[in-house]
C-alpha atoms as a PDB file:
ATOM      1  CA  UNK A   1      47.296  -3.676 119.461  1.00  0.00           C
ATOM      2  CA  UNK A   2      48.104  -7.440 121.153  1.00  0.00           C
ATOM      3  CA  UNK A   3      47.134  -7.548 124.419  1.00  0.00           C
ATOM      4  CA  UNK A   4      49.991  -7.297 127.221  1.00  0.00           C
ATOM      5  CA  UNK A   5      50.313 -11.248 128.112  1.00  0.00           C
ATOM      6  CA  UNK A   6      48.936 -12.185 131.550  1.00  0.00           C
ATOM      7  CA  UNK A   7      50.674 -13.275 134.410  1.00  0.00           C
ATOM      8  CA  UNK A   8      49.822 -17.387 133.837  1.00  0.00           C
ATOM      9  CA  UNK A   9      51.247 -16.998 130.307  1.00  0.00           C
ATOM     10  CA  UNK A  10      54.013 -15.300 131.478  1.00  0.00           C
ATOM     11  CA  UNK A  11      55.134 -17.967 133.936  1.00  0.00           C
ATOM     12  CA  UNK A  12      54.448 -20.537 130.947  1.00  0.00           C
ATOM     13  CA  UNK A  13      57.044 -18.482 129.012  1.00  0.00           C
ATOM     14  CA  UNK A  14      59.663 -17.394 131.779  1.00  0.00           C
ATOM     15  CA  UNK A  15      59.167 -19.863 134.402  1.00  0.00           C
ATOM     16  CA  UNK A  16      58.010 -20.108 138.100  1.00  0.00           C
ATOM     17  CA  UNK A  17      61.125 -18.175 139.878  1.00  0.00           C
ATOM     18  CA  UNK A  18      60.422 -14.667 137.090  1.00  0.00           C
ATOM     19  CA  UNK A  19      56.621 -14.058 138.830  1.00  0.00           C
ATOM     20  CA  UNK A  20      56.659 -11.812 142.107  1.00  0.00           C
ATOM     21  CA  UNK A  21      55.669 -12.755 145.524  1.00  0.00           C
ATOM     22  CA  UNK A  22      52.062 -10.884 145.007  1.00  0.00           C
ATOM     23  CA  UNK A  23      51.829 -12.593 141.462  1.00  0.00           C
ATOM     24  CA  UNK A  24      52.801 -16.054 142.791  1.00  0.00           C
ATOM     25  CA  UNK A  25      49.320 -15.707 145.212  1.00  0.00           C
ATOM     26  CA  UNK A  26      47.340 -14.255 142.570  1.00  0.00           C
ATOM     27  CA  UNK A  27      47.920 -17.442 140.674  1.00  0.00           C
ATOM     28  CA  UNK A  28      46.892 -19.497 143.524  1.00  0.00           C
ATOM     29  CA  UNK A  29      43.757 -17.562 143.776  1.00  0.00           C
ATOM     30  CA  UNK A  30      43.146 -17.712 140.423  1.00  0.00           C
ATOM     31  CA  UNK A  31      40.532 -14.756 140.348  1.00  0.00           C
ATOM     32  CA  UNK A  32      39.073 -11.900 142.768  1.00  0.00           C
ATOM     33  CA  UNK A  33      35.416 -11.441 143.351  1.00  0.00           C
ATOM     34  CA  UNK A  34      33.195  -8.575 142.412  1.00  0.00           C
ATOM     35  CA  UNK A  35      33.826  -6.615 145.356  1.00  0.00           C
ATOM     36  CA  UNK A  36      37.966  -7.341 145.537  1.00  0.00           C
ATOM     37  CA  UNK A  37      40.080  -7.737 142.044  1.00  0.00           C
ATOM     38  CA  UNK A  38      42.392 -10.542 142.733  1.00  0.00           C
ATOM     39  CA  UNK A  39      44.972  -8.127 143.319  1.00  0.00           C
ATOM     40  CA  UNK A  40      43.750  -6.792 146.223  1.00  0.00           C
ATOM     41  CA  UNK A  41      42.843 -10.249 147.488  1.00  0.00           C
ATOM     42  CA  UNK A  42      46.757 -11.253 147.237  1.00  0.00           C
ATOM     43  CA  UNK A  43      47.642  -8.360 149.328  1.00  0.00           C
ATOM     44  CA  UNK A  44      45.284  -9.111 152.255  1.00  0.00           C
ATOM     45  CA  UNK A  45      46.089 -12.599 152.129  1.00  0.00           C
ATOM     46  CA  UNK A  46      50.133 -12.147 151.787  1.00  0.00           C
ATOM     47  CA  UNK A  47      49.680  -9.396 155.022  1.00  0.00           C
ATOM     48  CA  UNK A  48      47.399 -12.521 156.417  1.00  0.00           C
ATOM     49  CA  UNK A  49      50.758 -15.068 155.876  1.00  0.00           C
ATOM     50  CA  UNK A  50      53.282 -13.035 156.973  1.00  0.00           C
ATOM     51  CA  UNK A  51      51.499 -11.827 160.586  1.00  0.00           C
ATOM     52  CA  UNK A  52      50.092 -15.552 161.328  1.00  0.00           C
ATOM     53  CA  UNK A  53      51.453 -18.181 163.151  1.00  0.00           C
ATOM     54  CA  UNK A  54      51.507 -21.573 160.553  1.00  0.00           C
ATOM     55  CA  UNK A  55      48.823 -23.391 162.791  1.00  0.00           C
ATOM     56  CA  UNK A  56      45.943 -20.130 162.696  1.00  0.00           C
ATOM     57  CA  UNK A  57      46.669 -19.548 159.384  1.00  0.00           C
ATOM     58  CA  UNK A  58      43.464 -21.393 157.532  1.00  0.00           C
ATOM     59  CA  UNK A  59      41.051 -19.878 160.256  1.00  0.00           C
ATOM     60  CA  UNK A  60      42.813 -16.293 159.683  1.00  0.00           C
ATOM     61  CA  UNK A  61      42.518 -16.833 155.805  1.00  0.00           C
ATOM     62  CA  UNK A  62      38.968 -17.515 156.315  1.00  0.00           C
ATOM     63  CA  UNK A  63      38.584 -14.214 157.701  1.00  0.00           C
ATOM     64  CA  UNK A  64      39.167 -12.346 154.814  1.00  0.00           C
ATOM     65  CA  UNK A  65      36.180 -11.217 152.679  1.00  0.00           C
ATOM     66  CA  UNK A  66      36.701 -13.148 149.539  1.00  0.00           C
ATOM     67  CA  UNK A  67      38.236 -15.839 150.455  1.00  0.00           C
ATOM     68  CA  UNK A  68      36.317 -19.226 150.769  1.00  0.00           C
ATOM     69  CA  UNK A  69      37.259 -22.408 152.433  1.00  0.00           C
ATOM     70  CA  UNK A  70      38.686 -23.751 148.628  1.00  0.00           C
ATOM     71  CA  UNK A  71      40.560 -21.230 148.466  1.00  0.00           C
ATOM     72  CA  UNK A  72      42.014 -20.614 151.603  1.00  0.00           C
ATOM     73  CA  UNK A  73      42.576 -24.582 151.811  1.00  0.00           C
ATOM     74  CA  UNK A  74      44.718 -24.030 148.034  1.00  0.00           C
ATOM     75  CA  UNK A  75      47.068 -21.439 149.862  1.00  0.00           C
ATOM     76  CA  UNK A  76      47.779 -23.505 152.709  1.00  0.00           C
ATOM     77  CA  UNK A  77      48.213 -26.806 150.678  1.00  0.00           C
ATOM     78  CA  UNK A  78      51.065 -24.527 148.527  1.00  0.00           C
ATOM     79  CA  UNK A  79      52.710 -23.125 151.946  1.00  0.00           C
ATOM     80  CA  UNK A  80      52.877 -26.753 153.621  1.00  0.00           C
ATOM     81  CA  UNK A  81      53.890 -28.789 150.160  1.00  0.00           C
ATOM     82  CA  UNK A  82      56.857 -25.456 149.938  1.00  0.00           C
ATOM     83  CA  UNK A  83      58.012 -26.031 153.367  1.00  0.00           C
ATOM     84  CA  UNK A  84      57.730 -30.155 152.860  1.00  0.00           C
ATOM     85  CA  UNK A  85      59.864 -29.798 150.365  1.00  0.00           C
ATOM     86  CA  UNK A  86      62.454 -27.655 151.766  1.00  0.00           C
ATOM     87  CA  UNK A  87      62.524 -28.796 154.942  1.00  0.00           C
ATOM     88  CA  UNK A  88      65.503 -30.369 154.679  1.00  0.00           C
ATOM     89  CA  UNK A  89      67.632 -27.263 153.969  1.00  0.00           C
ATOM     90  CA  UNK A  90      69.995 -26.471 156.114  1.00  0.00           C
ATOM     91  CA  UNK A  91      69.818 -29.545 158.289  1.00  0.00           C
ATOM     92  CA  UNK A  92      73.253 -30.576 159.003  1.00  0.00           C
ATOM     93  CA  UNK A  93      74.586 -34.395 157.956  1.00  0.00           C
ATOM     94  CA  UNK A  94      76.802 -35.768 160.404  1.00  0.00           C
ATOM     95  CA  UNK A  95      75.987 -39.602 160.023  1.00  0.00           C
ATOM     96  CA  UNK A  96      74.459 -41.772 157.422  1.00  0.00           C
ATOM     97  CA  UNK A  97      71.357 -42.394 159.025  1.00  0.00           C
ATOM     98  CA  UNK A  98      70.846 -38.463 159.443  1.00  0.00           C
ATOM     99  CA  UNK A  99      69.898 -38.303 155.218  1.00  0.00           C
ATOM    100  CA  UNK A 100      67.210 -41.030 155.281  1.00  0.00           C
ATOM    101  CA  UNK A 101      64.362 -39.103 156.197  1.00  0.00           C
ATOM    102  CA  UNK A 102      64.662 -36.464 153.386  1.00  0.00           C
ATOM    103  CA  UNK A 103      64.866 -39.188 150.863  1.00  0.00           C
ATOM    104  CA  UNK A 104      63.499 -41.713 152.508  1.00  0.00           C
ATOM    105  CA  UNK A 105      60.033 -41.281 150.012  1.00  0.00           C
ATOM    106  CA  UNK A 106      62.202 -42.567 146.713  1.00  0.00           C
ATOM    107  CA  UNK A 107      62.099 -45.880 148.527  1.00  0.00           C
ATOM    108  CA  UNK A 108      58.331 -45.803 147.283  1.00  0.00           C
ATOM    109  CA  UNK A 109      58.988 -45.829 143.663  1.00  0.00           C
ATOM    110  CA  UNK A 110      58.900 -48.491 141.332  1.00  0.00           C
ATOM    111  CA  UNK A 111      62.006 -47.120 139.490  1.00  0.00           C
ATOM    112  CA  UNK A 112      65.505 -46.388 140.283  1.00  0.00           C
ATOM    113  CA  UNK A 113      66.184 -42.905 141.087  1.00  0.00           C
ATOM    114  CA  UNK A 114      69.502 -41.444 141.318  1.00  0.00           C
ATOM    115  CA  UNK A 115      69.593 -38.285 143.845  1.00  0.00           C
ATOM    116  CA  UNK A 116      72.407 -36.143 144.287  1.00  0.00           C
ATOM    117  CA  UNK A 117      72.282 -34.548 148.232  1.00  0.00           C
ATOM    118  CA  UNK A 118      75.186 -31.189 147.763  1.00  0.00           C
ATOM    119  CA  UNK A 119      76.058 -30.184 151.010  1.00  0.00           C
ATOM    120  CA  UNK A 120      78.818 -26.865 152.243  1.00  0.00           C
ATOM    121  CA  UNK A 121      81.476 -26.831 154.442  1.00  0.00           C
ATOM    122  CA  UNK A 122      79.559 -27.405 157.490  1.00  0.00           C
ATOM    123  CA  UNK A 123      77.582 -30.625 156.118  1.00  0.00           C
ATOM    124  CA  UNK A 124      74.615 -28.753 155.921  1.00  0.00           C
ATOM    125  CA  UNK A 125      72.548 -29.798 153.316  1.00  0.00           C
ATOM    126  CA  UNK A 126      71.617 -27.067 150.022  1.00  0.00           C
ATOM    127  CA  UNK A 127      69.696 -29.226 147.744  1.00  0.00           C
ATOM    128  CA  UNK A 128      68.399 -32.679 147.035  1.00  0.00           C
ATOM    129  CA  UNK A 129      67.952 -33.662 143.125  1.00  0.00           C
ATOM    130  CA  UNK A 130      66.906 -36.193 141.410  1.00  0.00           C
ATOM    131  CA  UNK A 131      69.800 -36.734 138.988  1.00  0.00           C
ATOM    132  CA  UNK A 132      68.200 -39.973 137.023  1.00  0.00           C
ATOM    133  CA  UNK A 133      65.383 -42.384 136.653  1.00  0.00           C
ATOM    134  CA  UNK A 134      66.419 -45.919 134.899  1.00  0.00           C
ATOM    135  CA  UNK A 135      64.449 -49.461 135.051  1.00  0.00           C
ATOM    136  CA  UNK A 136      63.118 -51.344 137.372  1.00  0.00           C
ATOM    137  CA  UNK A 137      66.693 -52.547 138.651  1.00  0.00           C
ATOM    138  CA  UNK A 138      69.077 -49.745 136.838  1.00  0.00           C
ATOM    139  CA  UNK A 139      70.246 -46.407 136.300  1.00  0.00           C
ATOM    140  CA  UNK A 140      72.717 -44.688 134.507  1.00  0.00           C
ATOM    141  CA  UNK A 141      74.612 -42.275 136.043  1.00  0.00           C
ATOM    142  CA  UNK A 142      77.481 -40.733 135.026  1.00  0.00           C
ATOM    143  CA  UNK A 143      79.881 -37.953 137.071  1.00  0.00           C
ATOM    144  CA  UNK A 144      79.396 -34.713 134.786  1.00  0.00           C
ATOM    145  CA  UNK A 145      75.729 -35.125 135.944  1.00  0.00           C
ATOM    146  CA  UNK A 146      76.436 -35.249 139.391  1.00  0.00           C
ATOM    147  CA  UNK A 147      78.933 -32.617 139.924  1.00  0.00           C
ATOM    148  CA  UNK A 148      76.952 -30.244 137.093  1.00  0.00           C
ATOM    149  CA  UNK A 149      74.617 -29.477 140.203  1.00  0.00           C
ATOM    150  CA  UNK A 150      77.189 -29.370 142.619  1.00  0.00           C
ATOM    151  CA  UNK A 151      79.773 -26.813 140.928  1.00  0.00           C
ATOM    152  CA  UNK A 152      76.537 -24.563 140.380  1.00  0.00           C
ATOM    153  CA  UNK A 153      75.980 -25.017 144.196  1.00  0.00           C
ATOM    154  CA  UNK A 154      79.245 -24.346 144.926  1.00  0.00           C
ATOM    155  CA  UNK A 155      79.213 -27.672 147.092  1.00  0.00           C
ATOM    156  CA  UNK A 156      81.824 -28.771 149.542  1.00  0.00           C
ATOM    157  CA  UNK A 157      80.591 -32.003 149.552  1.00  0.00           C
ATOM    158  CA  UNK A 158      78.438 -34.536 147.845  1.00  0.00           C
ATOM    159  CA  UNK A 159      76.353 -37.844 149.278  1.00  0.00           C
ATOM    160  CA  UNK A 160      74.276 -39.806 146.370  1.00  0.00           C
ATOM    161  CA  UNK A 161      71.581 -42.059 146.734  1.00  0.00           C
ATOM    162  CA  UNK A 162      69.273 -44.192 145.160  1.00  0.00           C
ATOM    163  CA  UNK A 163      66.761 -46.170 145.516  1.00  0.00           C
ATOM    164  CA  UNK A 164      65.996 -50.138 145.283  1.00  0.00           C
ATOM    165  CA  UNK A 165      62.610 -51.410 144.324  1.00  0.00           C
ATOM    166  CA  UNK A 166      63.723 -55.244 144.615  1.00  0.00           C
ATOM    167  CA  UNK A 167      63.776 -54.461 148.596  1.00  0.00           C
ATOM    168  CA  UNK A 168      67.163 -55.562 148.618  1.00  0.00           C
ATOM    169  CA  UNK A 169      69.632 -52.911 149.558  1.00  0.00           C
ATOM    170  CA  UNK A 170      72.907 -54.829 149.133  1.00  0.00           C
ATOM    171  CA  UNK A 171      75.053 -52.989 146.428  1.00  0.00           C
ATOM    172  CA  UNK A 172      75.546 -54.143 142.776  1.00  0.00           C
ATOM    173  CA  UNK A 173      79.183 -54.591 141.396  1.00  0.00           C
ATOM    174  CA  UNK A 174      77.361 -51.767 139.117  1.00  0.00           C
ATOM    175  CA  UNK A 175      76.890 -49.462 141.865  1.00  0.00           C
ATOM    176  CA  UNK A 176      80.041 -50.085 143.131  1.00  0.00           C
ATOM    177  CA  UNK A 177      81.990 -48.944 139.966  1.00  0.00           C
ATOM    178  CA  UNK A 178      79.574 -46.361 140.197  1.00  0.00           C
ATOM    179  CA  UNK A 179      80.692 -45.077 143.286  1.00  0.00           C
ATOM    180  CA  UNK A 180      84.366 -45.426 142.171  1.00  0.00           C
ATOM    181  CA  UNK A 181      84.013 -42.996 139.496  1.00  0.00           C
ATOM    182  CA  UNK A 182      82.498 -40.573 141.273  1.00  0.00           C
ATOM    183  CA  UNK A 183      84.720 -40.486 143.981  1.00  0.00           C
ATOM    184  CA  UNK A 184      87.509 -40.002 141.522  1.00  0.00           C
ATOM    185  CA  UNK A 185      85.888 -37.291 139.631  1.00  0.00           C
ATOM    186  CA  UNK A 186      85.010 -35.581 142.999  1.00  0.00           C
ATOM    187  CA  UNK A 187      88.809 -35.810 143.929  1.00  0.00           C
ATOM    188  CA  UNK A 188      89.637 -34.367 140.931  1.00  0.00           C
ATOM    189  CA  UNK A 189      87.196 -31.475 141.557  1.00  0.00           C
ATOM    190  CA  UNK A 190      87.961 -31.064 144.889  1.00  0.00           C
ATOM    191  CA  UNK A 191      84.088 -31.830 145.703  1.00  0.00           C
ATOM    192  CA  UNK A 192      84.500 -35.150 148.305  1.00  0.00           C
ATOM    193  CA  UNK A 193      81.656 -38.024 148.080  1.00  0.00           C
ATOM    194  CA  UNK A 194      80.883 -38.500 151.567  1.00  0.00           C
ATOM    195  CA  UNK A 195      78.777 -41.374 151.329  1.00  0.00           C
ATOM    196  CA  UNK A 196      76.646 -43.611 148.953  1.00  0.00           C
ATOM    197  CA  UNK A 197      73.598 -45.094 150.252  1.00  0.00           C
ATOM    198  CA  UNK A 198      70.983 -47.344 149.336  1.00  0.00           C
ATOM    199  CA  UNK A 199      67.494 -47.059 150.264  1.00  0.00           C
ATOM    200  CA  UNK A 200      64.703 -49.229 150.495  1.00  0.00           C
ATOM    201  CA  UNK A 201      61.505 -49.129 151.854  1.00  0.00           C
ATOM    202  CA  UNK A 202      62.651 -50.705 155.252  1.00  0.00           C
ATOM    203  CA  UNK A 203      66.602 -50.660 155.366  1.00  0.00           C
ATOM    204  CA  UNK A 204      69.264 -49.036 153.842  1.00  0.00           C
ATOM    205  CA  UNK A 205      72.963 -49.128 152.944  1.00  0.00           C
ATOM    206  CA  UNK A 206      75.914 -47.097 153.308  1.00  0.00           C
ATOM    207  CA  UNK A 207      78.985 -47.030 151.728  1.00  0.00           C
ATOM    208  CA  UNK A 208      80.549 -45.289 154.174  1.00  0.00           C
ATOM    209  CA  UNK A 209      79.497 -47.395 156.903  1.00  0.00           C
ATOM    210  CA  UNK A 210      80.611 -50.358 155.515  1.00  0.00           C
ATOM    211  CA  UNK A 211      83.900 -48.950 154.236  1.00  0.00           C
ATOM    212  CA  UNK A 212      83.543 -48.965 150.776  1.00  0.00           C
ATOM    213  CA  UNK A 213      84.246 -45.584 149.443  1.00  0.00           C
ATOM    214  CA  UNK A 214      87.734 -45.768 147.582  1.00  0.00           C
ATOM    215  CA  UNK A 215      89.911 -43.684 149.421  1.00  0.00           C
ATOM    216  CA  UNK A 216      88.379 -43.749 152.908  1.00  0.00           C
ATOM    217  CA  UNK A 217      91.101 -44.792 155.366  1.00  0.00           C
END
């Protein structure tokens, strides 16, 4: 009889977002000890998480018989890298300057990276994607893989941005014909393009701010 596959080779098969809550934490852990099965470690520290305030959590974790400083430090480095990275939704967009700190880290890499920011009714940001990485002065974008992730979103709105590693954030004719075509196709759609921006590691540019979205009045 073939053993029932465990939970690690599960996720490997399914995915990350198939695994419960209590099997997500048992994964972190890794293993139980001889006195606790994993299992029952999960539980205490999932009861631990959910009746701790964010900045007692390590020292509560600690607590718990079983659970060492590694491990306790692996749970909080997954909560605070989970909340790092959404952080951002929700957060309402209501200028150009607004958006930079939630991409503001592409500005560090030594290729272009095309990120699509789909946003509701209200401006409020649902995700940030990385859409593309090119060269080391270009990337290919075309609409289809913009607006993929925003009809699945069920976006009202759209801002893109990408990053230049030259330092200068000046737009290409490229990016402008770029930003053309996805204004049309988000006309079309009915999903607007409220802004384009540009983002380097000290500056960047807006489309919007400088008037160049097709369309704008």
């Amino acid at each position: 009889m073939k053993n029932k596959p465990n939970i690690r080779e599960t996720v490997l098969l399914k995915g990350l977002t198939y695994p419960s809550t209590l099997e997500l934490v048992m994964l972190i852990l890794g293993s139980g000890t001889k006195k606790y099965p994993v299992t029952t470690l999960a539980k205490k520290v999932i009861d631990t998480i959910t009746s701790t305030d964010s900045e007692l959590l390590l020292p509560e974790l600690l607590k718990i018989d079983g659970i060492g400083p590694g491990k306790a430090v692996s749970i909080g480095a997954a909560i605070e890298f989970g909340r790092r990275q959404n952080i951002h939704y929700g957060r309402q967009i209501l200028k150009p300057a607004d958006i930079i700190p939630f991409v503001q880290h592409y500005s560090m890499q030594q290729k272009e990276h095309f990120i699509s920011i789909t946003l509701n009714g209200a401006h409020e940001i649902i995700k940030i994607q990385p859409i593309s990485v090119g060269t080391i002065n270009r990337t290919v974008v075309h609409p289809r893989e913009v607006f993929a992730g925003a009809v699945q979103d069920m976006a009202a709105a759209v801002i893109v941005c990408h990053n230049h590693p030259s330092g200068n954030c000046e737009p290409s004719n490229e990016d402008i014909q770029t930003t053309n075509r996805l204004v049309m196709a988000g006309n079309y759609l009915g999903i607007k393009i409220l802004d384009h921006i540009i983002i380097t590691r000290t500056a960047y540019y807006s489309f919007k701010e400088h008037n160049l979205l097709s369309g704008d009045e």
